[in-house]
C-alpha atoms as a PDB file:
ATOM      1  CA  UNK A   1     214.707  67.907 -90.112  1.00  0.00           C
ATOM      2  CA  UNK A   2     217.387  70.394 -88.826  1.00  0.00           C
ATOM      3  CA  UNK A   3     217.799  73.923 -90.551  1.00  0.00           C
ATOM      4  CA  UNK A   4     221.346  74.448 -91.021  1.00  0.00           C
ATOM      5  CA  UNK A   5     223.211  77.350 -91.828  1.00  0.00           C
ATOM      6  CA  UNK A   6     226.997  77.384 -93.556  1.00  0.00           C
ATOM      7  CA  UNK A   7     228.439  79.403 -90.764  1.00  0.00           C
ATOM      8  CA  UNK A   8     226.471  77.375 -88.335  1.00  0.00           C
ATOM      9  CA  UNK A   9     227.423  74.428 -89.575  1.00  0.00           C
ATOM     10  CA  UNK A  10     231.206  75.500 -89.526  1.00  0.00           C
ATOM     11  CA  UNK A  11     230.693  77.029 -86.045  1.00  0.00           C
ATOM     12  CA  UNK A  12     229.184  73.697 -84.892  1.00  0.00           C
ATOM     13  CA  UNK A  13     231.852  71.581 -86.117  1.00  0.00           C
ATOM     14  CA  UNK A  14     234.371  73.331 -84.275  1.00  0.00           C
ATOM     15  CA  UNK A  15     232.321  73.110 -81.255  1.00  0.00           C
ATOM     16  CA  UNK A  16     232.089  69.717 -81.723  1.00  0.00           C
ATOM     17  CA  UNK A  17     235.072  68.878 -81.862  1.00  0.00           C
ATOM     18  CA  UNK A  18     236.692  71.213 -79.289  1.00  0.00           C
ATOM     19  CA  UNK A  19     234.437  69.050 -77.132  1.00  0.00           C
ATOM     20  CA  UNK A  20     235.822  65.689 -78.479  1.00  0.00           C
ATOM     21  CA  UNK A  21     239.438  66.482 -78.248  1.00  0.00           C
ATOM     22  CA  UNK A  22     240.548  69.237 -75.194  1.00  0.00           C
ATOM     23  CA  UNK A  23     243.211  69.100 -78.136  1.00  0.00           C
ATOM     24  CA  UNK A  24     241.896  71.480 -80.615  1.00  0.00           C
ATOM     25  CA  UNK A  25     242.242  75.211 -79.924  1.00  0.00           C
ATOM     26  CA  UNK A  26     241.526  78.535 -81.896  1.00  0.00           C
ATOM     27  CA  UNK A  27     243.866  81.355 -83.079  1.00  0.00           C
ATOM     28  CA  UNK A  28     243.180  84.928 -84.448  1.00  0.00           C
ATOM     29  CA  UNK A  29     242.167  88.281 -84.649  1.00  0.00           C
ATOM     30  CA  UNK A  30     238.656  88.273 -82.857  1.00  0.00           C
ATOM     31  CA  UNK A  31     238.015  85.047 -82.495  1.00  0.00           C
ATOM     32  CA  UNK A  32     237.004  85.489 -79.053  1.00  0.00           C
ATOM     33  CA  UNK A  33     233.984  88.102 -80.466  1.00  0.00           C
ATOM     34  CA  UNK A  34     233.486  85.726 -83.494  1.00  0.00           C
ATOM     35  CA  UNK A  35     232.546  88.954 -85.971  1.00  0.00           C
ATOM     36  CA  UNK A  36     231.383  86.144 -88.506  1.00  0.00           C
ATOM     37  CA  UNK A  37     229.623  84.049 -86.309  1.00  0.00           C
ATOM     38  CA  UNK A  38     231.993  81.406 -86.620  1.00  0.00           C
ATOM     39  CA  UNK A  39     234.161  81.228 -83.652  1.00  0.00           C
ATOM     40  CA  UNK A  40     231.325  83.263 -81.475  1.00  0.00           C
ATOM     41  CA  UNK A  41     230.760  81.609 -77.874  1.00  0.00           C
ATOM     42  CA  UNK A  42     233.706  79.190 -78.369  1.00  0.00           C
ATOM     43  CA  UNK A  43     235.770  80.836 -75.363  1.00  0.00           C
ATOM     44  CA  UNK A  44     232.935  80.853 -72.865  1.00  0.00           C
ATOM     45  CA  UNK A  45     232.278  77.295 -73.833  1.00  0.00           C
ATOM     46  CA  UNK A  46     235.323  75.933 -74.229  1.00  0.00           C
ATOM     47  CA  UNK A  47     238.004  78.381 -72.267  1.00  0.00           C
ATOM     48  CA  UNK A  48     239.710  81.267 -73.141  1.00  0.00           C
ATOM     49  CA  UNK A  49     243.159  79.390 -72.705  1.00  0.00           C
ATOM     50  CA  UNK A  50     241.856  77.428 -75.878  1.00  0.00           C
ATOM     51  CA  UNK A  51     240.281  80.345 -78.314  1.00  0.00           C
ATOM     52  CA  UNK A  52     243.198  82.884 -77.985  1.00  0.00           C
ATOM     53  CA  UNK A  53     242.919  86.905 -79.346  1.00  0.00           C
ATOM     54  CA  UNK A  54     245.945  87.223 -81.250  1.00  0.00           C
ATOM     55  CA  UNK A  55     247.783  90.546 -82.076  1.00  0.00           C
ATOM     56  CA  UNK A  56     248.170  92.238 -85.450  1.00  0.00           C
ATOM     57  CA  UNK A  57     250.766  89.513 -86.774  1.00  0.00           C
ATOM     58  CA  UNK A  58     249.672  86.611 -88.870  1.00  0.00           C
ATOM     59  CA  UNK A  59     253.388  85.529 -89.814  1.00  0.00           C
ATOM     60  CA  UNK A  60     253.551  85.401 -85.734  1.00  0.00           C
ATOM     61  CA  UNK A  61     250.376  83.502 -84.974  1.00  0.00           C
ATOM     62  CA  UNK A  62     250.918  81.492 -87.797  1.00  0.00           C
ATOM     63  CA  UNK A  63     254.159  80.243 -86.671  1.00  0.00           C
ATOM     64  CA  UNK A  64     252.652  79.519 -83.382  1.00  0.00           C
ATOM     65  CA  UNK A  65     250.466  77.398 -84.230  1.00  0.00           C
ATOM     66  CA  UNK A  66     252.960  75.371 -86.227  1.00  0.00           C
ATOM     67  CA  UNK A  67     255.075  74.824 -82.929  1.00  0.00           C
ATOM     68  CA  UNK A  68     251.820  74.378 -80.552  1.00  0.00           C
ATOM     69  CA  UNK A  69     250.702  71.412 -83.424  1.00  0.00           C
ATOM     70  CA  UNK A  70     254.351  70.151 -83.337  1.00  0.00           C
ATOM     71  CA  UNK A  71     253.799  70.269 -79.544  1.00  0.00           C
ATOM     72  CA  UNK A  72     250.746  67.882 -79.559  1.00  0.00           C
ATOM     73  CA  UNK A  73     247.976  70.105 -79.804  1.00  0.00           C
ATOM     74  CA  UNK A  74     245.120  70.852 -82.597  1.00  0.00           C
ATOM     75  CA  UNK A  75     244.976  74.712 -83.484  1.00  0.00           C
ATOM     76  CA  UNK A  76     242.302  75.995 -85.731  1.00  0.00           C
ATOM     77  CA  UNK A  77     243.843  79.546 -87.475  1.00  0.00           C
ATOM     78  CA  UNK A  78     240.843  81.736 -88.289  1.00  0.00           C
ATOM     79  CA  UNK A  79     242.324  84.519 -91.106  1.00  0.00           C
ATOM     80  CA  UNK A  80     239.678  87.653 -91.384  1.00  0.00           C
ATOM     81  CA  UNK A  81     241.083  88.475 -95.612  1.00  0.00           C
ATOM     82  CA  UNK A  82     241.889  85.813 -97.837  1.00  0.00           C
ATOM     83  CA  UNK A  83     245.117  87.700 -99.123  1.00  0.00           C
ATOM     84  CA  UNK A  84     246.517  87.294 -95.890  1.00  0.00           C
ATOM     85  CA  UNK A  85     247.407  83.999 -97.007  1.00  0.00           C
ATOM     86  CA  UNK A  86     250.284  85.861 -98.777  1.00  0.00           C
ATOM     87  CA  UNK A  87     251.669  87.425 -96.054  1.00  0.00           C
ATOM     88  CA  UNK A  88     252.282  83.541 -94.152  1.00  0.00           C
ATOM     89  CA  UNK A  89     252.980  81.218 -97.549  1.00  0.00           C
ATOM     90  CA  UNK A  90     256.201  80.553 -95.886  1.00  0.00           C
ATOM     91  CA  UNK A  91     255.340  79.587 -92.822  1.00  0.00           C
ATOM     92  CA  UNK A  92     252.262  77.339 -94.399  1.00  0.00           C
ATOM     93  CA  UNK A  93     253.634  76.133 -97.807  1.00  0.00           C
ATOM     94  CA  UNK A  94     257.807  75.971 -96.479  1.00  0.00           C
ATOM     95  CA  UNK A  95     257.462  74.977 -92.772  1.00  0.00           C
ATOM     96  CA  UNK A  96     253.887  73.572 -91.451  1.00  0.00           C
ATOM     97  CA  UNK A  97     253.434  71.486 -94.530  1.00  0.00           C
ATOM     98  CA  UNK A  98     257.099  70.533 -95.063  1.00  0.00           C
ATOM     99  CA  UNK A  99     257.886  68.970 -91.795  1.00  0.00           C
ATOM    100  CA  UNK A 100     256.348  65.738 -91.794  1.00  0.00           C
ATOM    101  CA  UNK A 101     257.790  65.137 -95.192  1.00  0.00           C
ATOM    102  CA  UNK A 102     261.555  66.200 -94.123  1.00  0.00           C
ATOM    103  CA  UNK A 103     261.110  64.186 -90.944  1.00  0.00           C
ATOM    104  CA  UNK A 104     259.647  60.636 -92.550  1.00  0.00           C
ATOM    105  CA  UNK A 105     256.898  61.269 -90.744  1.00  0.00           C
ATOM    106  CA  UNK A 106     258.542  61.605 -86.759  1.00  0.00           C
ATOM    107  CA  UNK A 107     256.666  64.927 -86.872  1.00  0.00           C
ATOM    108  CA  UNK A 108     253.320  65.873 -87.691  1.00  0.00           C
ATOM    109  CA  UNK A 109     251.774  69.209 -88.001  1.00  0.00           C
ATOM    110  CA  UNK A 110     247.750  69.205 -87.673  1.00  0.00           C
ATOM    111  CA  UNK A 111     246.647  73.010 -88.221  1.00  0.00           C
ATOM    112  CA  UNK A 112     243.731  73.583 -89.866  1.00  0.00           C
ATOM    113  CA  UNK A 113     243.587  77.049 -91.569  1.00  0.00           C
ATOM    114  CA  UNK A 114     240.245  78.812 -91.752  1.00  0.00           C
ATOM    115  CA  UNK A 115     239.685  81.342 -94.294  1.00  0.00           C
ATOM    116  CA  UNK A 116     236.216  82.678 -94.015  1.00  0.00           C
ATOM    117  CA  UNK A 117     235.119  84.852 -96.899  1.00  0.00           C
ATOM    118  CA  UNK A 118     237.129  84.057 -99.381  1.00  0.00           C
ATOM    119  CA  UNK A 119     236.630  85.227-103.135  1.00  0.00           C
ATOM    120  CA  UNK A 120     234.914  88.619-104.198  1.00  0.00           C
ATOM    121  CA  UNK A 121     233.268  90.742-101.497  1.00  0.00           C
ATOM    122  CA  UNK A 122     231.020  92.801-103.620  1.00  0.00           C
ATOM    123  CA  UNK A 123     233.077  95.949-104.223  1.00  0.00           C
ATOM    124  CA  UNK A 124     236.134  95.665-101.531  1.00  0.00           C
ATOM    125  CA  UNK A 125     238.530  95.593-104.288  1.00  0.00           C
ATOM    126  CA  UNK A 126     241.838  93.825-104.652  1.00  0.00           C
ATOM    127  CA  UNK A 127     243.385  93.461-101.418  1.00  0.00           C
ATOM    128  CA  UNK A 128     240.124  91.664-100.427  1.00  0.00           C
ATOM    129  CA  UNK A 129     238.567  89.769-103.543  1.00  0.00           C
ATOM    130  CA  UNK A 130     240.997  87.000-104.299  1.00  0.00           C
ATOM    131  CA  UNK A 131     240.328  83.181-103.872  1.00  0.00           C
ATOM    132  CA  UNK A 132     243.697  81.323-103.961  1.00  0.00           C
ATOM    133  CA  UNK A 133     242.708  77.862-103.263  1.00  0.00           C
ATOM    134  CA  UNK A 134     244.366  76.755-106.235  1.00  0.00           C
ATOM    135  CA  UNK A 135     248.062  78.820-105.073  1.00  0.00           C
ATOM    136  CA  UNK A 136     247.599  75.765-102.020  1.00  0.00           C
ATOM    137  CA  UNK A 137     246.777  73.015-104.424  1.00  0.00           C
ATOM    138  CA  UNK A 138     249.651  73.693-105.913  1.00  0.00           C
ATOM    139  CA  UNK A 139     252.571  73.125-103.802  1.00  0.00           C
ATOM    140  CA  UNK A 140     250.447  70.373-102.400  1.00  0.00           C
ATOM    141  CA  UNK A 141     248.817  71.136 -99.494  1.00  0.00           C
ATOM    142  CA  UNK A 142     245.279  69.517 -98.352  1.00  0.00           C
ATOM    143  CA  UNK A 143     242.476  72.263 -98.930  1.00  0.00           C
ATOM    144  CA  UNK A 144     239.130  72.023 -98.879  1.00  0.00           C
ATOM    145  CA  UNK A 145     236.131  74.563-100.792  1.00  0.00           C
ATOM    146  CA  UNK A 146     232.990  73.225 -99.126  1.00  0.00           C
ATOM    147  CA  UNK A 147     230.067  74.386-101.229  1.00  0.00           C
ATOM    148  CA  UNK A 148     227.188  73.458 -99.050  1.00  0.00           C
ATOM    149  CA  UNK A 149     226.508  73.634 -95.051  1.00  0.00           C
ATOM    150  CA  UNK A 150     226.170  69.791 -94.536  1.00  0.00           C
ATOM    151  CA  UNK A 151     230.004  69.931 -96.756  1.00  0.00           C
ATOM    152  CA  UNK A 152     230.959  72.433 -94.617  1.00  0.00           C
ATOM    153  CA  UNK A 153     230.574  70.846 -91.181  1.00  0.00           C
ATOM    154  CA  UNK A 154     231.902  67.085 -92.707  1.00  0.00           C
ATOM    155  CA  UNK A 155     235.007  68.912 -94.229  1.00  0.00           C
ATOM    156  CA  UNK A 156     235.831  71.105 -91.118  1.00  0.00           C
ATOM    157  CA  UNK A 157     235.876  67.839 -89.002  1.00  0.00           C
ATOM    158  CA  UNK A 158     238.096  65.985 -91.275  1.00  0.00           C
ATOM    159  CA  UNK A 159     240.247  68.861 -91.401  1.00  0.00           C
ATOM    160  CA  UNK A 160     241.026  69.271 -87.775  1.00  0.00           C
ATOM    161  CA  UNK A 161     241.174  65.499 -87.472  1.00  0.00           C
ATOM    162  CA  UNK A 162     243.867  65.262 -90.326  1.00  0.00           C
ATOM    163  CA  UNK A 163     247.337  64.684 -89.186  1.00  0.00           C
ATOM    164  CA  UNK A 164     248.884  67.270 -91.544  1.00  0.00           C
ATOM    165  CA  UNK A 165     248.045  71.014 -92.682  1.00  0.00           C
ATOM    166  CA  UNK A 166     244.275  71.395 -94.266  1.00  0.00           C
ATOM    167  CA  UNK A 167     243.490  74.797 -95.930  1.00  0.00           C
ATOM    168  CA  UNK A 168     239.604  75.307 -95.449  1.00  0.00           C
ATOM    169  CA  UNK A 169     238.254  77.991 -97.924  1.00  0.00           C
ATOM    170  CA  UNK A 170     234.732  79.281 -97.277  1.00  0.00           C
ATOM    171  CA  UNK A 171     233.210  81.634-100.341  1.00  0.00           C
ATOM    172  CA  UNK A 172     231.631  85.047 -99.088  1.00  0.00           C
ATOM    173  CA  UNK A 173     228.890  83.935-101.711  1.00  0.00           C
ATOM    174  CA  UNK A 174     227.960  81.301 -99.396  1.00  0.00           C
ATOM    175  CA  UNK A 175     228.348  82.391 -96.272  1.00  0.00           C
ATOM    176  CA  UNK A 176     224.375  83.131 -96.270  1.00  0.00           C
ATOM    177  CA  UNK A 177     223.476  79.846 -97.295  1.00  0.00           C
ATOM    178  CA  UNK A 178     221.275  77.237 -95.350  1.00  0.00           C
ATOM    179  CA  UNK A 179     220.241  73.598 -96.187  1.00  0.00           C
ATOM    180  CA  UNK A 180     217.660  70.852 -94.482  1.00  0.00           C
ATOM    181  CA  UNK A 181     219.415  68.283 -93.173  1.00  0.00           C
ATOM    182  CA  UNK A 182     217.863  65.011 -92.173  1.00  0.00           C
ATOM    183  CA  UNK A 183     219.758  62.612 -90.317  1.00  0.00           C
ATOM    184  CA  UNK A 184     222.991  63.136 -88.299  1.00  0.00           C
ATOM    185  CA  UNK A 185     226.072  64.607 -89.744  1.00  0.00           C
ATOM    186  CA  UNK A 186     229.529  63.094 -90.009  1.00  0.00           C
ATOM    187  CA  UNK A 187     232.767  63.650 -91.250  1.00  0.00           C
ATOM    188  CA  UNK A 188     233.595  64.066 -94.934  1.00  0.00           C
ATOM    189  CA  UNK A 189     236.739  62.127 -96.170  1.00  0.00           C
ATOM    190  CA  UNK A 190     239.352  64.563 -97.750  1.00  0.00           C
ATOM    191  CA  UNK A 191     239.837  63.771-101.648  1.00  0.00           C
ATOM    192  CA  UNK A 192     235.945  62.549-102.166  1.00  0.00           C
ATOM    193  CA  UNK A 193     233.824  64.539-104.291  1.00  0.00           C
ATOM    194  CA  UNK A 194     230.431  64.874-104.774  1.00  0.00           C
ATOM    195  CA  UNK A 195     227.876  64.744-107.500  1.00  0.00           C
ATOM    196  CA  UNK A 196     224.669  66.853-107.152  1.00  0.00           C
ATOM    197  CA  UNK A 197     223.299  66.275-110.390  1.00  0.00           C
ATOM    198  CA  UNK A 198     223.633  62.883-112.880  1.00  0.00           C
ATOM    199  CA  UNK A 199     223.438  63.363-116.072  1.00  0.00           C
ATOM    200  CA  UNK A 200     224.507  62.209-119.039  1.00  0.00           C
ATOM    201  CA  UNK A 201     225.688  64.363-122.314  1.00  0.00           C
ATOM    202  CA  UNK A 202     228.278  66.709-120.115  1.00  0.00           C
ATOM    203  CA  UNK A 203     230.016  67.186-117.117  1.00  0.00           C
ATOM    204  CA  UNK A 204     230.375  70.467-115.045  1.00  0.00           C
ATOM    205  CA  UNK A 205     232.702  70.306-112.577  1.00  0.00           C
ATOM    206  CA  UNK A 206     232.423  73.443-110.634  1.00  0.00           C
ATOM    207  CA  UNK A 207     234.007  74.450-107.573  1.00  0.00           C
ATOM    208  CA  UNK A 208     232.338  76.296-103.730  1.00  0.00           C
ATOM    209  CA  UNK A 209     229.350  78.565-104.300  1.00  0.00           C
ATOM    210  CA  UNK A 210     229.753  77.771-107.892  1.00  0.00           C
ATOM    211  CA  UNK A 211     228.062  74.552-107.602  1.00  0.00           C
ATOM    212  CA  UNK A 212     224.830  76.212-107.071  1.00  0.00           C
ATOM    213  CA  UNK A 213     225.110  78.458-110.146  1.00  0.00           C
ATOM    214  CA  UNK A 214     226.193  75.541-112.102  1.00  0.00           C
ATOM    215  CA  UNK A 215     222.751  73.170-110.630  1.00  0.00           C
ATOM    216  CA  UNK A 216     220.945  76.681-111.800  1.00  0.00           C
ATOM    217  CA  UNK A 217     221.957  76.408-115.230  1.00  0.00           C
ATOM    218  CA  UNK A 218     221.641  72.750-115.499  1.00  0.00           C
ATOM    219  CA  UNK A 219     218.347  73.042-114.597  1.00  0.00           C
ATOM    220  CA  UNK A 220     217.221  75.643-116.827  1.00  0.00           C
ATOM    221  CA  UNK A 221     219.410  74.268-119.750  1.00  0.00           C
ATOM    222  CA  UNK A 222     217.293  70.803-119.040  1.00  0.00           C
ATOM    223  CA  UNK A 223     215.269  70.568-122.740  1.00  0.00           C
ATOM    224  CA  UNK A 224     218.723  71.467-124.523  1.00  0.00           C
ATOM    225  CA  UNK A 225     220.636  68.444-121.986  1.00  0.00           C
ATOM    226  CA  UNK A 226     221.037  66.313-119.133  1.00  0.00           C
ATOM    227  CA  UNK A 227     223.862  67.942-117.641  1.00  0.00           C
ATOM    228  CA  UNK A 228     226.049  65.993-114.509  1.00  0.00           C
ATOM    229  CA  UNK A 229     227.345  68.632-111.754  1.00  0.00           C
ATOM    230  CA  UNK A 230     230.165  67.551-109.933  1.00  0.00           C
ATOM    231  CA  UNK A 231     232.088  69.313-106.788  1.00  0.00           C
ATOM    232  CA  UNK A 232     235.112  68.244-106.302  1.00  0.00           C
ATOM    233  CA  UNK A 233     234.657  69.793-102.505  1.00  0.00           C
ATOM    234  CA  UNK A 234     238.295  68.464-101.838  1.00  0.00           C
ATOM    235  CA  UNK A 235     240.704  70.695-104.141  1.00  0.00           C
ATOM    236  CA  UNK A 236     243.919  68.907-103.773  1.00  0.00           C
ATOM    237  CA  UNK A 237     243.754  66.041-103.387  1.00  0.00           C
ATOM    238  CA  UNK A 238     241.358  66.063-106.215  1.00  0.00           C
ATOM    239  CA  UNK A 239     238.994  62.961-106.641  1.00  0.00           C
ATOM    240  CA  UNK A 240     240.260  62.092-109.843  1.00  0.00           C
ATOM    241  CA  UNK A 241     238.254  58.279-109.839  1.00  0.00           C
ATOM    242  CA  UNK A 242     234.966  60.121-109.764  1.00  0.00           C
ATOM    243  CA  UNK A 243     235.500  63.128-112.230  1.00  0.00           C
ATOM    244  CA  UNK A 244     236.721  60.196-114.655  1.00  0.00           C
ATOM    245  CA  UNK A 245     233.683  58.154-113.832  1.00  0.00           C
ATOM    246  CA  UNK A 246     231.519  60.675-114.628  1.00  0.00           C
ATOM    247  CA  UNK A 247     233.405  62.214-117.965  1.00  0.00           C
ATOM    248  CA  UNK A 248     233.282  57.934-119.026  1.00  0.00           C
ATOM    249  CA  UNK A 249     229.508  58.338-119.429  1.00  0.00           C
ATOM    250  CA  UNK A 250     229.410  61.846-121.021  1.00  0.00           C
ATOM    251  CA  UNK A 251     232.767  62.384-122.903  1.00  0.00           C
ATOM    252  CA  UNK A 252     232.319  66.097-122.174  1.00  0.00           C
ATOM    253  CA  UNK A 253     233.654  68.819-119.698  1.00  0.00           C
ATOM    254  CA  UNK A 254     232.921  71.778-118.642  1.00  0.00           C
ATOM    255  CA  UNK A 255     234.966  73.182-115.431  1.00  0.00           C
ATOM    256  CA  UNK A 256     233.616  76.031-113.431  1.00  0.00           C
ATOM    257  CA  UNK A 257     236.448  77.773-110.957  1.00  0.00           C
ATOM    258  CA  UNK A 258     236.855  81.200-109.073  1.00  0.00           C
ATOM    259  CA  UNK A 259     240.700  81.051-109.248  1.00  0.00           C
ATOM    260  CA  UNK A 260     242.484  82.995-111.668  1.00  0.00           C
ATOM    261  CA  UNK A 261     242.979  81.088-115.536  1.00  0.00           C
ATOM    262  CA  UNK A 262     246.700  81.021-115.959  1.00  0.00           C
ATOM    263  CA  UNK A 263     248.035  78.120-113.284  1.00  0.00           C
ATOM    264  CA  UNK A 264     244.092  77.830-111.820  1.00  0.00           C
ATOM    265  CA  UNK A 265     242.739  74.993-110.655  1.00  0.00           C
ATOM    266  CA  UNK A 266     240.420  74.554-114.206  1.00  0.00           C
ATOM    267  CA  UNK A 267     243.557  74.284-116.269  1.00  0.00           C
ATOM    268  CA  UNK A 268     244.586  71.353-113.758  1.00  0.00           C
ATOM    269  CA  UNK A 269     241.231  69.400-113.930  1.00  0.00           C
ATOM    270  CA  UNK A 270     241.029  70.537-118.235  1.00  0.00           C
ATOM    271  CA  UNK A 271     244.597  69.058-118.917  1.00  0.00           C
ATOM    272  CA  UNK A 272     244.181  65.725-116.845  1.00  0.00           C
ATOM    273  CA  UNK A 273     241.056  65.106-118.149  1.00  0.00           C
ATOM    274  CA  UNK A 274     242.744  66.026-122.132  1.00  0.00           C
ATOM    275  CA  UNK A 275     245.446  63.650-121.271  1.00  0.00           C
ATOM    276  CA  UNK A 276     243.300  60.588-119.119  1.00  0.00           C
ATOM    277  CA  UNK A 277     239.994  60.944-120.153  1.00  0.00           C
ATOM    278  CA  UNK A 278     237.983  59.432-123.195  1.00  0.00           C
ATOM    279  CA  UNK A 279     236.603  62.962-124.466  1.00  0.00           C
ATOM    280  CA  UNK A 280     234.618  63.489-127.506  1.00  0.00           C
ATOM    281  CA  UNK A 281     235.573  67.049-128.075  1.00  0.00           C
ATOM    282  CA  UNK A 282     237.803  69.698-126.204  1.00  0.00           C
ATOM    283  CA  UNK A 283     236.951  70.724-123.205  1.00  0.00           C
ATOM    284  CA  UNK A 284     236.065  74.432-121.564  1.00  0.00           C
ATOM    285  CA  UNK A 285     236.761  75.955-118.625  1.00  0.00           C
ATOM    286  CA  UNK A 286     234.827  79.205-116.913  1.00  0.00           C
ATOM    287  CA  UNK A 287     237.158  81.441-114.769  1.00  0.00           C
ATOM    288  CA  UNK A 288     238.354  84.725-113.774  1.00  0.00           C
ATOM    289  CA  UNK A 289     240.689  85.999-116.212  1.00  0.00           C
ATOM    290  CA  UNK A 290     244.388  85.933-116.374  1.00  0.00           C
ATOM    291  CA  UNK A 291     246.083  87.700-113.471  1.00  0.00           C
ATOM    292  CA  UNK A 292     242.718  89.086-112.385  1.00  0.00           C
ATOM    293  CA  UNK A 293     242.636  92.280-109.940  1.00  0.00           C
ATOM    294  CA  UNK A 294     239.363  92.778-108.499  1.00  0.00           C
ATOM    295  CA  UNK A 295     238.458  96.586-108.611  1.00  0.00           C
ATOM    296  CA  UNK A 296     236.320  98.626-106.260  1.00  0.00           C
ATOM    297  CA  UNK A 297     233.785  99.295-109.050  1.00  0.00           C
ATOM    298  CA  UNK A 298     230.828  96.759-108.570  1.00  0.00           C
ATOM    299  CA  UNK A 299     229.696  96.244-111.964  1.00  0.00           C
ATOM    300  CA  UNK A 300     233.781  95.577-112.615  1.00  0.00           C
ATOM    301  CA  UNK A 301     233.599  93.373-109.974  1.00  0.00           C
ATOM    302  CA  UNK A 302     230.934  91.350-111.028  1.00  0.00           C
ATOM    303  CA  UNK A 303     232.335  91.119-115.190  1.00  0.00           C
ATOM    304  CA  UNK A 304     235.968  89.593-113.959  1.00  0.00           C
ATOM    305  CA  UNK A 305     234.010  86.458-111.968  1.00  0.00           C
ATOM    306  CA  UNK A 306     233.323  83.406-113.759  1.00  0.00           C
ATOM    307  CA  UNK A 307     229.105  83.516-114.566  1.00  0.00           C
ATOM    308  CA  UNK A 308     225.810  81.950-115.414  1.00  0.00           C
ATOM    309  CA  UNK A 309     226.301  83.196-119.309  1.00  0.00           C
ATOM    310  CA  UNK A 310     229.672  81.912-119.710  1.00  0.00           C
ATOM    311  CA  UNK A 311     228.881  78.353-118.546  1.00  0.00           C
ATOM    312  CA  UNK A 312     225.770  78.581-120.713  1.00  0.00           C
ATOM    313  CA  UNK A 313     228.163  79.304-123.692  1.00  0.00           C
ATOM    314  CA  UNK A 314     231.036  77.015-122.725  1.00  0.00           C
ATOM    315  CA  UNK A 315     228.058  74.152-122.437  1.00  0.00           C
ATOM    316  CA  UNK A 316     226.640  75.223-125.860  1.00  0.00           C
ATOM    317  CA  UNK A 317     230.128  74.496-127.682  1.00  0.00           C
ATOM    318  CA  UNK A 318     230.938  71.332-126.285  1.00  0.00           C
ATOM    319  CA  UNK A 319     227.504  70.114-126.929  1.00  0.00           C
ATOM    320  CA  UNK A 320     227.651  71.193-130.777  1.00  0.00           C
END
């Protein structure tokens, strides 16, 4: 039995395969230092011609490792703040992932885009706090919330294997997390979820660290019902064959998602499963609000993120 931590695992899969393929390489502020463990030891392992400082620039680094991936290579793009993903939507959303489709497929673009701690960090306000997996999802690119270590490691390899763009989101909330793992670890397919509890009277589909709060509340909500927890783990593309398996034996939904409600990635999984699924009653959803700003205030913080007492409540009223 191995302990295994999430930002080991992560830091192991890159390892991994930077061994496997002299293909892969790293980009970013820091990487070289590795301030969250992540990419630390890489260049004295691997090369510093292969995990590159880069300057003060993500638009420029970005684009760089577009034309480096169109050039044959593998590049890994560690981003230190998730709303930094703003700054290089273009060069993700209207170049990387765009080319392969505008060329029929003569060019490929495998970057893999790492966005460690991702989602609230406990009082560093706006510019800090957000968790835009579902902004990705949206204009279709691959992306990935891995919500446990053994996840973590599968996804990262399948995302630097993948012959187009993969967005890998890793909560702050787990970035502290460990698991036992017994037996060897492999790659994860993109689009497969996962379910990590079976039950039978409703499902919660709840997305990164908010699997755990949602296997907490199944558990203590155990006398009221038997409660199924499903990850999705891939967030586009979304495992649609499994989420309807499991709402086919309960007829109920819950969804459980960090993204903001208008446009998030629970209105996506609530009005597929309204319009394809055999429900018995409406389903809920548990989110940040609308057009949610994280402040600096923690107990602020804390009351905009989706919680323990709101699934709890959204669970009660589908059950009734």
């Amino acid at each position: 039995m191995t302990h295994l931590t999430y930002i080991g695992a992560l830091h192991q899969a890159l390892h991994d395969e930077m061994g496997r393929d002299e293909r892969v390489c790293v980009f970013g502020e820091d990487v070289r230092l590795g301030l969250t463990g992540i990419t630390s030891g890489l260049a004295a392992a691997h090369g510093e011609d292969r995990v590159v400082d880069m300057p003060l620039s993500e638009q420029g680094f970005t684009s760089l490792a577009t034309g480096a991936a169109m050039a044959g290579q593998r590049p890994v793009v560690d981003y230190q703040i998730p709303s930094l993903l703003y700054l290089v939507f273009e060069q993700i959303a209207n170049q990387a992932h765009k080319f392969s489709l505008m060329t029929g497929g003569q060019v490929s673009v495998p970057v893999t885009y790492l966005v460690p701690g991702s989602g609230s960090r406990s009082g560093m306000a706006g510019q800090h706090s957000d968790h835009p997996y579902s902004l990705f999802a949206h204009v279709g690119i691959k992306t990935v919330v891995p919500a446990t270590p053994s996840d973590a490691y599968g996804l990262m390899l399948s995302a630097i294997r993948d012959p187009d763009p993969v967005a890998v989101f890793v909560p702050t909330f787990l970035m502290g997390a460990a698991e036992e793992i017994t037996g060897e670890l492999g790659p994860v397919p993109l689009g497969s979820a996962r379910v990590h509890r079976e039950g039978t009277d409703v499902t919660v589909v709840a997305v990164g660290h908010l699997v755990q709060t949602a296997l907490q509340v199944a558990a203590e909500l155990a006398d009221e019902a038997s409660i199924e927890v499903v990850d999705p783990r891939t967030v586009y593309p979304i495992d649609w064959a499994t989420l309807g398996t499991s709402v086919a034996k309960t007829g109920r939904l819950v969804v459980m998602d960090d993204s903001n409600r208008a446009c998030g990635l629970g209105g996506e999984i609530v009005a597929t499963a309204a319009e394809e699924f055999a429900l018995v009653t409406a389903p809920k959803r548990v989110s940040r609000p609308d057009g949610a700003v994280i402040p600096y205030a923690l107990a602020l913080d804390h009351a905009l993120l989706p919680s323990a007492q709101q699934l709890i409540g959204a669970l009660r009223a589908v059950l009734k």
